[in-house]
PDB file of N, CA and C in Angstrom:
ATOM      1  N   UNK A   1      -4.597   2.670   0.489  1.00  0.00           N
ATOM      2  CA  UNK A   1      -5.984   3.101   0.331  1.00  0.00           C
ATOM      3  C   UNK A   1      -6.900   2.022   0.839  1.00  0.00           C
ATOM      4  N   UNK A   2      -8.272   2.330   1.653  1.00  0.00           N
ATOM      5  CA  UNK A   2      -8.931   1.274   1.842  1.00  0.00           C
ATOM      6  C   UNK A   2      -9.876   1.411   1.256  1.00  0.00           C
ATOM      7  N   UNK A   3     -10.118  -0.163   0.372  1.00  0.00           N
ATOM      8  CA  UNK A   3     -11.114  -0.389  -0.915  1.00  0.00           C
ATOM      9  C   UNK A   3     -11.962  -0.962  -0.078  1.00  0.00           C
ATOM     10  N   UNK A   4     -12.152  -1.165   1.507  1.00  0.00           N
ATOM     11  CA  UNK A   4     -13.457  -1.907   1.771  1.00  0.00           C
ATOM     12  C   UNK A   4     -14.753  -1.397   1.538  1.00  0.00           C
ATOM     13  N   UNK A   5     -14.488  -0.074   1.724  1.00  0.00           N
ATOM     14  CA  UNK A   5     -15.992   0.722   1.453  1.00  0.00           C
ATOM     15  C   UNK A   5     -16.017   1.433  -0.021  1.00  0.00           C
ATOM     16  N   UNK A   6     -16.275   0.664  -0.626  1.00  0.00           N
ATOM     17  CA  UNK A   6     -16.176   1.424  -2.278  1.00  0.00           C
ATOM     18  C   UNK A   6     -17.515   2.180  -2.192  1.00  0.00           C
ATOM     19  N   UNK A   7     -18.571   1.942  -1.291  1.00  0.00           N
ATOM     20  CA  UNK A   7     -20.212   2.918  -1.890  1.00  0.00           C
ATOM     21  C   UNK A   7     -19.099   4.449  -1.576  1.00  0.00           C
ATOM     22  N   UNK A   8     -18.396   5.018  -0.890  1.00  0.00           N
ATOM     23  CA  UNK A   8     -17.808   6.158  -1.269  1.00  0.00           C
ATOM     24  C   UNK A   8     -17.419   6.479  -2.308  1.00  0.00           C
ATOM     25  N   UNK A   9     -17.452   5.380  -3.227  1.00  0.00           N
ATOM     26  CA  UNK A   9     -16.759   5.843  -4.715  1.00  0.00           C
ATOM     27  C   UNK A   9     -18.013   6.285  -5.647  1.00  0.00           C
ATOM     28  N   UNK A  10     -19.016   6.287  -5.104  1.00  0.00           N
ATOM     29  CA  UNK A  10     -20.421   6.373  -6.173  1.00  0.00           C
ATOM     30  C   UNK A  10     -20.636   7.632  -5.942  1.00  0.00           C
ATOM     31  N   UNK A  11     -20.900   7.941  -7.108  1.00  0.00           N
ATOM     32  CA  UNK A  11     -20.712   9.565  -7.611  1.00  0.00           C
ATOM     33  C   UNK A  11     -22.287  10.516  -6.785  1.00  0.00           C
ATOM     34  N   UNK A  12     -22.304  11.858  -6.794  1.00  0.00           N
ATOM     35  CA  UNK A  12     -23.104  12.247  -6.845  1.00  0.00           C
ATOM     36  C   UNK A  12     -24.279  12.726  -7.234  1.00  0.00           C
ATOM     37  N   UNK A  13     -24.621  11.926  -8.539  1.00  0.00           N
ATOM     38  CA  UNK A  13     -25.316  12.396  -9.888  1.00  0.00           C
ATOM     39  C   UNK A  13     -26.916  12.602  -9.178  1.00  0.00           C
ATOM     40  N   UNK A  14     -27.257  13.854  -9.870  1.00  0.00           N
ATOM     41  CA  UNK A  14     -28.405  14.467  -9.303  1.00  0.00           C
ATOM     42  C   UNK A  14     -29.545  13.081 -10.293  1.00  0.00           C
ATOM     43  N   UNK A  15     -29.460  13.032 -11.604  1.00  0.00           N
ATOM     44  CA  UNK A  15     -30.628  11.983 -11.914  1.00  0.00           C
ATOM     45  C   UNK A  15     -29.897  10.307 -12.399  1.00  0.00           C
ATOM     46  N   UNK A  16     -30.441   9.533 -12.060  1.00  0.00           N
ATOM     47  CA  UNK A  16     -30.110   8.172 -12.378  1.00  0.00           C
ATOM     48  C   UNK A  16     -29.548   8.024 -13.883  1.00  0.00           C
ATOM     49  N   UNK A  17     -30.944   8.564 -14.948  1.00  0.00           N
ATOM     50  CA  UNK A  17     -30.358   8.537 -16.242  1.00  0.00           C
ATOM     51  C   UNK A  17     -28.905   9.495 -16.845  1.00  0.00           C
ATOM     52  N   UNK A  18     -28.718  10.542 -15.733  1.00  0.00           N
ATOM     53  CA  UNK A  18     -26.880  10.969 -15.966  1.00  0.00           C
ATOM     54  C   UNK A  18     -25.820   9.463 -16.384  1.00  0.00           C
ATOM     55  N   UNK A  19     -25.237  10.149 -17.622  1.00  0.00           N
ATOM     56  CA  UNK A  19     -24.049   9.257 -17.416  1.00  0.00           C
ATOM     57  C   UNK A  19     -23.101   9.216 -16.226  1.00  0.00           C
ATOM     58  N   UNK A  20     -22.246   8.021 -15.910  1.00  0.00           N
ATOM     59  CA  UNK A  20     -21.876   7.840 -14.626  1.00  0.00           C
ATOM     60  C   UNK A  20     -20.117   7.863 -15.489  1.00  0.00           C
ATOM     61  N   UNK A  21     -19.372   8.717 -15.437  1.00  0.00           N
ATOM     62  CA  UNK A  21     -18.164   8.718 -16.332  1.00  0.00           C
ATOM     63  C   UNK A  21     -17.369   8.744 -15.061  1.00  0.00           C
ATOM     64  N   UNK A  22     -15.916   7.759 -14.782  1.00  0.00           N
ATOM     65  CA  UNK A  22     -14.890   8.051 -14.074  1.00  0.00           C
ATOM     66  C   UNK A  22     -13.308   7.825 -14.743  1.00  0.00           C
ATOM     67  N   UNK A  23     -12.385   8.716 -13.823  1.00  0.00           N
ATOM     68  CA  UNK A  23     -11.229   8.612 -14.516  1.00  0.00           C
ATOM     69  C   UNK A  23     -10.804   7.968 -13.039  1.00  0.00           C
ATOM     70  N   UNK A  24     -10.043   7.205 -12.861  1.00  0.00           N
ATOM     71  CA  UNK A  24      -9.709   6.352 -11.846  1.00  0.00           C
ATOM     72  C   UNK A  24      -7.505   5.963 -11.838  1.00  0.00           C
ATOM     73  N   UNK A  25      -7.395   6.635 -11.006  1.00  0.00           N
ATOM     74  CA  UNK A  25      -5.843   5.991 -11.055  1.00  0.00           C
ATOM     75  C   UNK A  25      -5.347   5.945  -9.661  1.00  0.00           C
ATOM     76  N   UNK A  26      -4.525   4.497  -9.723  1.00  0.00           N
ATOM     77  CA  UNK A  26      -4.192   3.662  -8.695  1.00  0.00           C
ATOM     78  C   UNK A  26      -2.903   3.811  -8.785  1.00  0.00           C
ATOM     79  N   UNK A  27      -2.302   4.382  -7.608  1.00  0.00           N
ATOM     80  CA  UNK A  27      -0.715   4.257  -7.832  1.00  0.00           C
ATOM     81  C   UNK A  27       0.020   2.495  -7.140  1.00  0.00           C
ATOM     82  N   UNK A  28       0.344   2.277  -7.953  1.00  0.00           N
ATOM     83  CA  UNK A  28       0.881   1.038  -6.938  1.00  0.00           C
ATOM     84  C   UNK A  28       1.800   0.417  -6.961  1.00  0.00           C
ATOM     85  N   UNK A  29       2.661  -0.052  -5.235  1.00  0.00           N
ATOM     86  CA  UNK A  29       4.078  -0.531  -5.539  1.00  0.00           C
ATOM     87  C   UNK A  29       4.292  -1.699  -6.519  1.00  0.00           C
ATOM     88  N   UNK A  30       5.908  -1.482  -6.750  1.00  0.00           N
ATOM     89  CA  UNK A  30       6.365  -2.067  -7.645  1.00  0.00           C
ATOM     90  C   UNK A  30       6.235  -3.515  -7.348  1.00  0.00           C
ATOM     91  N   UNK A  31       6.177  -3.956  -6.744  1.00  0.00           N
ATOM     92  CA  UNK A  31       6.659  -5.563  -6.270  1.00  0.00           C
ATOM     93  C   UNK A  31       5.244  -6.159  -6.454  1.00  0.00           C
ATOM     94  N   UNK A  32       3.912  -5.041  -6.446  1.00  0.00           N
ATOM     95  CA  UNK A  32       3.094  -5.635  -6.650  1.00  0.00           C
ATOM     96  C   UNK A  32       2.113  -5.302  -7.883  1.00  0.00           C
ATOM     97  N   UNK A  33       2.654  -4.665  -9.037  1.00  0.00           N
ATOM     98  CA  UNK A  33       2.513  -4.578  -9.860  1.00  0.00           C
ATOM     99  C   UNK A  33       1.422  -5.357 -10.697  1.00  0.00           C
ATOM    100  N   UNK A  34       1.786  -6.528 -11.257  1.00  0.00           N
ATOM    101  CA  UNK A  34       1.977  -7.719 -12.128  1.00  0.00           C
ATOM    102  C   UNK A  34       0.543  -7.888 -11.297  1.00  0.00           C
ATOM    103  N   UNK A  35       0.995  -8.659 -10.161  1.00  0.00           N
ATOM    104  CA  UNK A  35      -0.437  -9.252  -9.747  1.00  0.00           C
ATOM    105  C   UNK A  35      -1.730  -8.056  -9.511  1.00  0.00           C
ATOM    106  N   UNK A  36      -1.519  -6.632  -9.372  1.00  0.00           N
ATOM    107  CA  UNK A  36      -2.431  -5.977  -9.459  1.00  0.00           C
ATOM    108  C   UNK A  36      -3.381  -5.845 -11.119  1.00  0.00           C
ATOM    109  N   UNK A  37      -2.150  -6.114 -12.029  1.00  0.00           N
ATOM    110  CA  UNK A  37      -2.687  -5.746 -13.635  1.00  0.00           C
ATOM    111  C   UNK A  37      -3.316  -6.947 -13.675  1.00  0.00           C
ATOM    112  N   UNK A  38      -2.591  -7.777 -13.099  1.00  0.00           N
ATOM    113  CA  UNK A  38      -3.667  -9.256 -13.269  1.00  0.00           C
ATOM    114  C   UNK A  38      -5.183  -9.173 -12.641  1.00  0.00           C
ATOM    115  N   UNK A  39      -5.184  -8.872 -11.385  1.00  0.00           N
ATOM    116  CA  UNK A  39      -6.488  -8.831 -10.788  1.00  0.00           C
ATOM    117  C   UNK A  39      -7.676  -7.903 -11.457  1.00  0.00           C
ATOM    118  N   UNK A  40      -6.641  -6.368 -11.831  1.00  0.00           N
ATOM    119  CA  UNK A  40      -7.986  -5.504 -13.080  1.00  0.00           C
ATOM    120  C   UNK A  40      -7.783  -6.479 -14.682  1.00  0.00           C
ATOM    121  N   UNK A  41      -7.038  -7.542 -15.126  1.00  0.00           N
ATOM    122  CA  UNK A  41      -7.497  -7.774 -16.106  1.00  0.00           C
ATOM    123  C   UNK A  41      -8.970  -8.882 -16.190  1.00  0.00           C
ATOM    124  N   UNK A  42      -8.947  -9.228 -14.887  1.00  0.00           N
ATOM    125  CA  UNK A  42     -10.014 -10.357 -14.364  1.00  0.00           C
ATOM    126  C   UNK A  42     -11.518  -9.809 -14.718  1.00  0.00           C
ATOM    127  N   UNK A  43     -11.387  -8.328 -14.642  1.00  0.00           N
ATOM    128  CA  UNK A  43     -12.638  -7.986 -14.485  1.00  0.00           C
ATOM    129  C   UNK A  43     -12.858  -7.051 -15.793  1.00  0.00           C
ATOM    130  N   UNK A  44     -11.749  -7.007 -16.640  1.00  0.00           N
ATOM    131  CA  UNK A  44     -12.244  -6.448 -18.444  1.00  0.00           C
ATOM    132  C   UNK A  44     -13.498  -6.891 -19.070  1.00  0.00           C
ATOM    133  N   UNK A  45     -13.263  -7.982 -19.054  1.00  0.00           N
ATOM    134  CA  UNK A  45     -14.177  -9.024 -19.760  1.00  0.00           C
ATOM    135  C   UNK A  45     -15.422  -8.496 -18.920  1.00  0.00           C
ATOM    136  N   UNK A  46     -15.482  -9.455 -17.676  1.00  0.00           N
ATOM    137  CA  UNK A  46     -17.158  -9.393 -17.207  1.00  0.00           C
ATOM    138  C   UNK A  46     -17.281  -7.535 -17.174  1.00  0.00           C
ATOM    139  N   UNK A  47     -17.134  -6.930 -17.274  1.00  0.00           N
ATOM    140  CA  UNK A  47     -17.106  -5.564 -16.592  1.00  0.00           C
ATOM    141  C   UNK A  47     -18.212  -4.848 -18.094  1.00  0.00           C
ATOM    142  N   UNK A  48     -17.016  -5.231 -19.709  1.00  0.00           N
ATOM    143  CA  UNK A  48     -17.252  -5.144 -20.838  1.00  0.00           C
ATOM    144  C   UNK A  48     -18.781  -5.320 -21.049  1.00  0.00           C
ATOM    145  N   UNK A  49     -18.878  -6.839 -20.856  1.00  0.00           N
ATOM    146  CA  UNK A  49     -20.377  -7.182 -20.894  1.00  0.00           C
ATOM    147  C   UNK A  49     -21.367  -6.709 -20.236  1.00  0.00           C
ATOM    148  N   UNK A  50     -21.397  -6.243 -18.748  1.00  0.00           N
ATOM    149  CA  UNK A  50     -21.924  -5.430 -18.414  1.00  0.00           C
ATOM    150  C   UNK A  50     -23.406  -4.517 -19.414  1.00  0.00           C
ATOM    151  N   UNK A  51     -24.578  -5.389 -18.770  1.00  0.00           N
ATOM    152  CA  UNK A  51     -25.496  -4.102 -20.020  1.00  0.00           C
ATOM    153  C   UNK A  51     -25.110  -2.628 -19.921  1.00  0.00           C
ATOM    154  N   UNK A  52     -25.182  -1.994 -18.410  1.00  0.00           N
ATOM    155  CA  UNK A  52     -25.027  -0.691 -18.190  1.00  0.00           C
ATOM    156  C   UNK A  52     -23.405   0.174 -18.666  1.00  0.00           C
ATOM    157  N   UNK A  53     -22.712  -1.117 -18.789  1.00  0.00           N
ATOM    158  CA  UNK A  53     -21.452  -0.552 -19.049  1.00  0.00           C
ATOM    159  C   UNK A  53     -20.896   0.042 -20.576  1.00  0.00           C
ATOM    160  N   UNK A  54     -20.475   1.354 -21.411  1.00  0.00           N
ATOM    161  CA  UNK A  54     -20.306   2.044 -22.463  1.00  0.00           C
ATOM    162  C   UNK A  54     -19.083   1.625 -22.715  1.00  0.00           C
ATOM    163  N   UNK A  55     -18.082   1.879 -21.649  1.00  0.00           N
ATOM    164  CA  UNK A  55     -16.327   2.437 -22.442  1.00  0.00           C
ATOM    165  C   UNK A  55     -16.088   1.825 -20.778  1.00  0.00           C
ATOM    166  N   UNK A  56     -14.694   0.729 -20.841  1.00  0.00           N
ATOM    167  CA  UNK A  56     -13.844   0.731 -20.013  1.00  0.00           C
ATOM    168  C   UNK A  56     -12.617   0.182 -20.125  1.00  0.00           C
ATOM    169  N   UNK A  57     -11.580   1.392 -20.187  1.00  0.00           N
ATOM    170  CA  UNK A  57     -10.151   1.245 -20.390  1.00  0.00           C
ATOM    171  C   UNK A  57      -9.320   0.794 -19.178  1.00  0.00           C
ATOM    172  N   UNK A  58      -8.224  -0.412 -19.157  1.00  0.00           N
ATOM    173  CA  UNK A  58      -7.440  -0.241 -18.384  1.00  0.00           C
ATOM    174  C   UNK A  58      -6.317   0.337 -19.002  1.00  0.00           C
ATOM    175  N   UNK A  59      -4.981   0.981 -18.364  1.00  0.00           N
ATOM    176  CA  UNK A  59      -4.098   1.994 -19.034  1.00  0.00           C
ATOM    177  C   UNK A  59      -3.580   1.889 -17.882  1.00  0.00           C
ATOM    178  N   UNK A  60      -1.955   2.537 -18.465  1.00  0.00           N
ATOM    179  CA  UNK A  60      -0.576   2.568 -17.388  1.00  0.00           C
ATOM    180  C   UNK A  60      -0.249   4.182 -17.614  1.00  0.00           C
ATOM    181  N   UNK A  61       0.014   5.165 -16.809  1.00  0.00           N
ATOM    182  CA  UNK A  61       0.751   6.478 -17.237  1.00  0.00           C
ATOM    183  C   UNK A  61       2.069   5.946 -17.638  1.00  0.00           C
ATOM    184  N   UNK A  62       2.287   6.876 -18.976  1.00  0.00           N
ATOM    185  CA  UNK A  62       3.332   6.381 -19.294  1.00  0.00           C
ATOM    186  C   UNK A  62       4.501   6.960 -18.718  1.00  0.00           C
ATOM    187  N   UNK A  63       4.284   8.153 -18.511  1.00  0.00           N
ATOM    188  CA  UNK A  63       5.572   8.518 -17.537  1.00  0.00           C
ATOM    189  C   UNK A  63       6.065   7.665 -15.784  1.00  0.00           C
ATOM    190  N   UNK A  64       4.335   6.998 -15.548  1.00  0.00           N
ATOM    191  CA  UNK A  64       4.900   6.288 -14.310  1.00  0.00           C
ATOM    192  C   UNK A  64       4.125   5.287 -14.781  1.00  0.00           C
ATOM    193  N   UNK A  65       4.534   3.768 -15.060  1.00  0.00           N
ATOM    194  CA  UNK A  65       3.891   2.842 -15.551  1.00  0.00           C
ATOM    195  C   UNK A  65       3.627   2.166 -14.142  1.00  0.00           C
ATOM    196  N   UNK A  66       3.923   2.585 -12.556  1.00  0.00           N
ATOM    197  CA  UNK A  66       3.279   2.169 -11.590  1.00  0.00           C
ATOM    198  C   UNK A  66       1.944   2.479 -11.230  1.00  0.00           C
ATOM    199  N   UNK A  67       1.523   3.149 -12.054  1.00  0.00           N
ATOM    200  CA  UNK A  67       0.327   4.002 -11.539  1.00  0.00           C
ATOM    201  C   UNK A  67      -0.700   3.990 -12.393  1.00  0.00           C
ATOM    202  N   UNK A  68      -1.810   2.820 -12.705  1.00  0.00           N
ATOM    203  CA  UNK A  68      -2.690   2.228 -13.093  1.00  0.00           C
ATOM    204  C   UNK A  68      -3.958   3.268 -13.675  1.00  0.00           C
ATOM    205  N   UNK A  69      -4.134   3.410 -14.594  1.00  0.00           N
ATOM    206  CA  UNK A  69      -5.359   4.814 -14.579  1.00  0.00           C
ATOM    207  C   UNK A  69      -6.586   3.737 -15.456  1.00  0.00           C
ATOM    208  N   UNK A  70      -7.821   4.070 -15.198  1.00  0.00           N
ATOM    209  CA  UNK A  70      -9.127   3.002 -15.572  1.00  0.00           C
ATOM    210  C   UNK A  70     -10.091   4.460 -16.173  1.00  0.00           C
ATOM    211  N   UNK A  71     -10.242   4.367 -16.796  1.00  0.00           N
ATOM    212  CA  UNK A  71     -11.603   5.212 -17.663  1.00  0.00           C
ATOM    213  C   UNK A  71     -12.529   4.013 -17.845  1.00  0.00           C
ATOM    214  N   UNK A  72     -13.511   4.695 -17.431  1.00  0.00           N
ATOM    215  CA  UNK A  72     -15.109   4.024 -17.041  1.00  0.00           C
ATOM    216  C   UNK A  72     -16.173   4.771 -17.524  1.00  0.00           C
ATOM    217  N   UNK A  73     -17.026   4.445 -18.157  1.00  0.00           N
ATOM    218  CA  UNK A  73     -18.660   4.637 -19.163  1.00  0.00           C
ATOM    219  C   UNK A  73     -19.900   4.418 -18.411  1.00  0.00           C
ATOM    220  N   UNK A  74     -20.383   4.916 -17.805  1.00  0.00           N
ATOM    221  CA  UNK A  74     -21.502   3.330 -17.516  1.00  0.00           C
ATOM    222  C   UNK A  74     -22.939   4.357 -17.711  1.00  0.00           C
ATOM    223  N   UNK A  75     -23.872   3.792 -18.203  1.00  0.00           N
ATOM    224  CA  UNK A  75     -25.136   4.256 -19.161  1.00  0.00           C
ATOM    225  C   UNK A  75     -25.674   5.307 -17.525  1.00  0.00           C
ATOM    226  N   UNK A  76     -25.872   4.682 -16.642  1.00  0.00           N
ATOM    227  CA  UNK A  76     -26.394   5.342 -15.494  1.00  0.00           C
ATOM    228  C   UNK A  76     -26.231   5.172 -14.078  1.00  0.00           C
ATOM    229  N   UNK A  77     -26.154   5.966 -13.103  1.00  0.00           N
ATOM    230  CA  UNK A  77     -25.923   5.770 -11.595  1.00  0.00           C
ATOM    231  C   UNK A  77     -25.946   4.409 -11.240  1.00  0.00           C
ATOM    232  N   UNK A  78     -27.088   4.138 -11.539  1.00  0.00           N
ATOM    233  CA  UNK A  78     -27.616   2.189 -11.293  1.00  0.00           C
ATOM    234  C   UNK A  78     -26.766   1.588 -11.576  1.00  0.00           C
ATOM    235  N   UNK A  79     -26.246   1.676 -13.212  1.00  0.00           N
ATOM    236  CA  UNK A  79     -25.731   0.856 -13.448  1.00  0.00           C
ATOM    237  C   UNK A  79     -24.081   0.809 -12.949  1.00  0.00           C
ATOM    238  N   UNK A  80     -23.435   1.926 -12.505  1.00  0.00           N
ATOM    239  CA  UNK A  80     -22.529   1.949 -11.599  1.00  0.00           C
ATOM    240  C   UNK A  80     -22.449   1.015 -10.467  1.00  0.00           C
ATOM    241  N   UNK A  81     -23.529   1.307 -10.019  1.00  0.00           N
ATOM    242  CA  UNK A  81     -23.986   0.716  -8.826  1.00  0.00           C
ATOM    243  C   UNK A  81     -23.665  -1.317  -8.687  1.00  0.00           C
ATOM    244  N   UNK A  82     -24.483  -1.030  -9.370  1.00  0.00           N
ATOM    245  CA  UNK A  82     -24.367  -3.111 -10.003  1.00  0.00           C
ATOM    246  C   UNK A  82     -22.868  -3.310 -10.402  1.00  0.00           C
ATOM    247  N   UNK A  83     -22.103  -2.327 -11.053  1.00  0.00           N
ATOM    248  CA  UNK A  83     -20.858  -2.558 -11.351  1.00  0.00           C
ATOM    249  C   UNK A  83     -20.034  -2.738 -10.074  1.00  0.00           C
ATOM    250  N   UNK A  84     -20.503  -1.844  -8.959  1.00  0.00           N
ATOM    251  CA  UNK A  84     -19.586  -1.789  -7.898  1.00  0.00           C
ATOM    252  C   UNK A  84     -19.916  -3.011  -7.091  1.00  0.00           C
ATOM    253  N   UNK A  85     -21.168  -3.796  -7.420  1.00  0.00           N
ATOM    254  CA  UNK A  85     -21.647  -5.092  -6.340  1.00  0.00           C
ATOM    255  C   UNK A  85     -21.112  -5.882  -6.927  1.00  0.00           C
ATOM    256  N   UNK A  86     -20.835  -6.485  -8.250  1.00  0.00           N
ATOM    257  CA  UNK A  86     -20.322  -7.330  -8.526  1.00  0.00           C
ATOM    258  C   UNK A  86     -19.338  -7.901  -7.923  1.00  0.00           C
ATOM    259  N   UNK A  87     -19.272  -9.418  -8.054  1.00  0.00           N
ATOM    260  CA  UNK A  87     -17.692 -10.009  -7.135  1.00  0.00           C
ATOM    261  C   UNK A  87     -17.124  -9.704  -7.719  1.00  0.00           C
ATOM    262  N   UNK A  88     -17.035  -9.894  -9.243  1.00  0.00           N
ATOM    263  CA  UNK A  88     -15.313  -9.612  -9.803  1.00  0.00           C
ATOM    264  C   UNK A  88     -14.725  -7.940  -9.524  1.00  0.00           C
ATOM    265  N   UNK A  89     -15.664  -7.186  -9.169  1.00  0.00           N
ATOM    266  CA  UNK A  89     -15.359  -5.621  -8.850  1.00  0.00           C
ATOM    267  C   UNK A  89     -15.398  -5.865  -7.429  1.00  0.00           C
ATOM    268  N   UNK A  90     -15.523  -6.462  -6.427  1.00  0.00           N
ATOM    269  CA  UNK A  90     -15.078  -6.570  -5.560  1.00  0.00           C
ATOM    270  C   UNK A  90     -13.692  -7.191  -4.946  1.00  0.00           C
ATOM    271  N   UNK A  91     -13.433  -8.292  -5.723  1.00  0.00           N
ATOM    272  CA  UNK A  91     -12.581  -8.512  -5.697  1.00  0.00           C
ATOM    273  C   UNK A  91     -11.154  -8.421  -6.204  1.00  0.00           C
ATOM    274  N   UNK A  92     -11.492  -7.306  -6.983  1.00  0.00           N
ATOM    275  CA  UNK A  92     -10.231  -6.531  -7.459  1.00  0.00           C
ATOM    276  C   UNK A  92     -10.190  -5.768  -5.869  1.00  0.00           C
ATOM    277  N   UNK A  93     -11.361  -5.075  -5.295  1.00  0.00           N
ATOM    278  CA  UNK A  93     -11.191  -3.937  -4.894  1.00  0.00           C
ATOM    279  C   UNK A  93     -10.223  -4.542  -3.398  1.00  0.00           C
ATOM    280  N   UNK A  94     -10.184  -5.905  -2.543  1.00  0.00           N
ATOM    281  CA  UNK A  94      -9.835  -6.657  -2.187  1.00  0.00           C
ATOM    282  C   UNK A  94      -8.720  -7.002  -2.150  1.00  0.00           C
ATOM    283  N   UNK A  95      -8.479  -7.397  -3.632  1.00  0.00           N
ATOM    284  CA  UNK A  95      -7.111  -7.620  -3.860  1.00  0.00           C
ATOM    285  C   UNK A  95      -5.926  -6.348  -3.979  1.00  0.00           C
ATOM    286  N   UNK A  96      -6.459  -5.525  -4.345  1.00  0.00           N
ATOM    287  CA  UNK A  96      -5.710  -4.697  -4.398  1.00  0.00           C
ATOM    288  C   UNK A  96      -5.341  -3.996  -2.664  1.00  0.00           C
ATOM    289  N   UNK A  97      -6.417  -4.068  -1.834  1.00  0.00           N
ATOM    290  CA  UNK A  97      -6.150  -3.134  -0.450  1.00  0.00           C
ATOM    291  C   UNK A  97      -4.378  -3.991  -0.258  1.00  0.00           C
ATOM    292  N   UNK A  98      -4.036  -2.419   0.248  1.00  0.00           N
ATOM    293  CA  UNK A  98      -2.849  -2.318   0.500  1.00  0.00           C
ATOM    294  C   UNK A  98      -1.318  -2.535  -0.229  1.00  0.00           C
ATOM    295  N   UNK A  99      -1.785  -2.597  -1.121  1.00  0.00           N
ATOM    296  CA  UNK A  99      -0.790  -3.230  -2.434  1.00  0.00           C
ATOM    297  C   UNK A  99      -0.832  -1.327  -2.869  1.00  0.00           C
ATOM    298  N   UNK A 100      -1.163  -0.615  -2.862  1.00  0.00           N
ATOM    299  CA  UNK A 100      -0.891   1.107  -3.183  1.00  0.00           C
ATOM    300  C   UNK A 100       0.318   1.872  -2.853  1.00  0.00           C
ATOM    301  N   UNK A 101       0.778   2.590  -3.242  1.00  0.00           N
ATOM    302  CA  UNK A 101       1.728   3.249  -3.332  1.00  0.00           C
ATOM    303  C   UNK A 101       0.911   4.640  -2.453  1.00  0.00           C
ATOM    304  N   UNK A 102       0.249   5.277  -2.903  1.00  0.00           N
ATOM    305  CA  UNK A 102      -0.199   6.294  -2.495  1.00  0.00           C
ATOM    306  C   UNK A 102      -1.324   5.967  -2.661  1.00  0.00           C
ATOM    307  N   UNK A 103      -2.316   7.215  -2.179  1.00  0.00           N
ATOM    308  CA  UNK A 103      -4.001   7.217  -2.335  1.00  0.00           C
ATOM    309  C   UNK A 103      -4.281   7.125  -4.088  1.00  0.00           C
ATOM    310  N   UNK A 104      -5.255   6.785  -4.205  1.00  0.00           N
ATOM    311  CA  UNK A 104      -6.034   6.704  -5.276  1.00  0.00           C
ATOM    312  C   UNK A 104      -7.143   7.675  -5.611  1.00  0.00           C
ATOM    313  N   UNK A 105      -6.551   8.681  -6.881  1.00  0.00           N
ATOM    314  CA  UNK A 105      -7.449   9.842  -7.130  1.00  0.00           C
ATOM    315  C   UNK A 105      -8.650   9.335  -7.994  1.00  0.00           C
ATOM    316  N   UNK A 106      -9.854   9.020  -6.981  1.00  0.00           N
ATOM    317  CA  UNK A 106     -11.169   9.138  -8.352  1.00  0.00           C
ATOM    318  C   UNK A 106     -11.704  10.277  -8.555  1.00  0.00           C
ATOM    319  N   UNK A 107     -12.102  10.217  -9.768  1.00  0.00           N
ATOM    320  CA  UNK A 107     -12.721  11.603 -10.494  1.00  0.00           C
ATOM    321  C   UNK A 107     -13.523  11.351 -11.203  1.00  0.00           C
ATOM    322  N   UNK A 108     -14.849  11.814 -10.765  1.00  0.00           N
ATOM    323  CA  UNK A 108     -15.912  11.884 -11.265  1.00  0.00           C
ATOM    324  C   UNK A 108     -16.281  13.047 -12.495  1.00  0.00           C
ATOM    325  N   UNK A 109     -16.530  12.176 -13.671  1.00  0.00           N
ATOM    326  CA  UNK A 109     -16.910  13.725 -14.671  1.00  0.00           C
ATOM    327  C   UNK A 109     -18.156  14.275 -15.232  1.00  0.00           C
ATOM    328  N   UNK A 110     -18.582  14.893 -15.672  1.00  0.00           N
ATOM    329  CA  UNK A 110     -19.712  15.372 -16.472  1.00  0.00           C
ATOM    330  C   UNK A 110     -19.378  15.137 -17.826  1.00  0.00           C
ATOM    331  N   UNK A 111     -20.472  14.677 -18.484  1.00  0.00           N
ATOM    332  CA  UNK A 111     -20.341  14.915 -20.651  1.00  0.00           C
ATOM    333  C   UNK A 111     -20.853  16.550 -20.842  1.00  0.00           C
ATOM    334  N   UNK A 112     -20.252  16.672 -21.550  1.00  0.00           N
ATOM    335  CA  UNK A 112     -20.603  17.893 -22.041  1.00  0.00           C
ATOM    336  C   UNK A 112     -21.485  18.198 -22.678  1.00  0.00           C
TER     337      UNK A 112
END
């Protein structure tokens, strides 16, 4: 997958104040595993603190523990936005190019 252009990952939300909710999963080879969980654990912390940021899980499927899934909160579009400029969200996005197994399904949701 190529993470150079992540503004493709920013959702379509008709107003700014919409919540910005994603379900995010990364399939990725085995050999590079370890250092991928390492690179998303880099960015828990700053990500957490985040003002705009609500809820963000990192998680393994448990039926394929190669395949990385991230649930993401963030108060509004903007604040997505700032999430995606950040270095430490860049440099996951970085570290990870080419370390994938397959494409990476993001999914954008609505609250109900």
């Amino acid at each position: 997958m190529n993470f150079k252009s992540i503004e493709i990952m920013t959702p379509s939300i008709t107003k700014n104040d919409d919540k910005c909710i994603i379900l995010a999963e990364i399939p990725v080879e085995p050999v590079y595993l370890d250092y991928v969980k390492s690179l998303a654990a880099a960015t828990l912390k700053p990500t957490l603190e985040e003002a705009g940021c609500e809820a963000f899980y990192q998680t393994a499927r448990s039926d394929d523990p190669n395949s990385l899934v991230f649930f993401e909160v963030f108060r509004s579009k903007d604040a997505h936005d700032l999430h995606l400029k950040a270095d430490y969200t860049r440099a996951f996005f970085a570290g990870v190019q080419d370390k994938t197994s397959g494409k990476p399904i993001i999914t954008f949701l609505n609250q109900l």
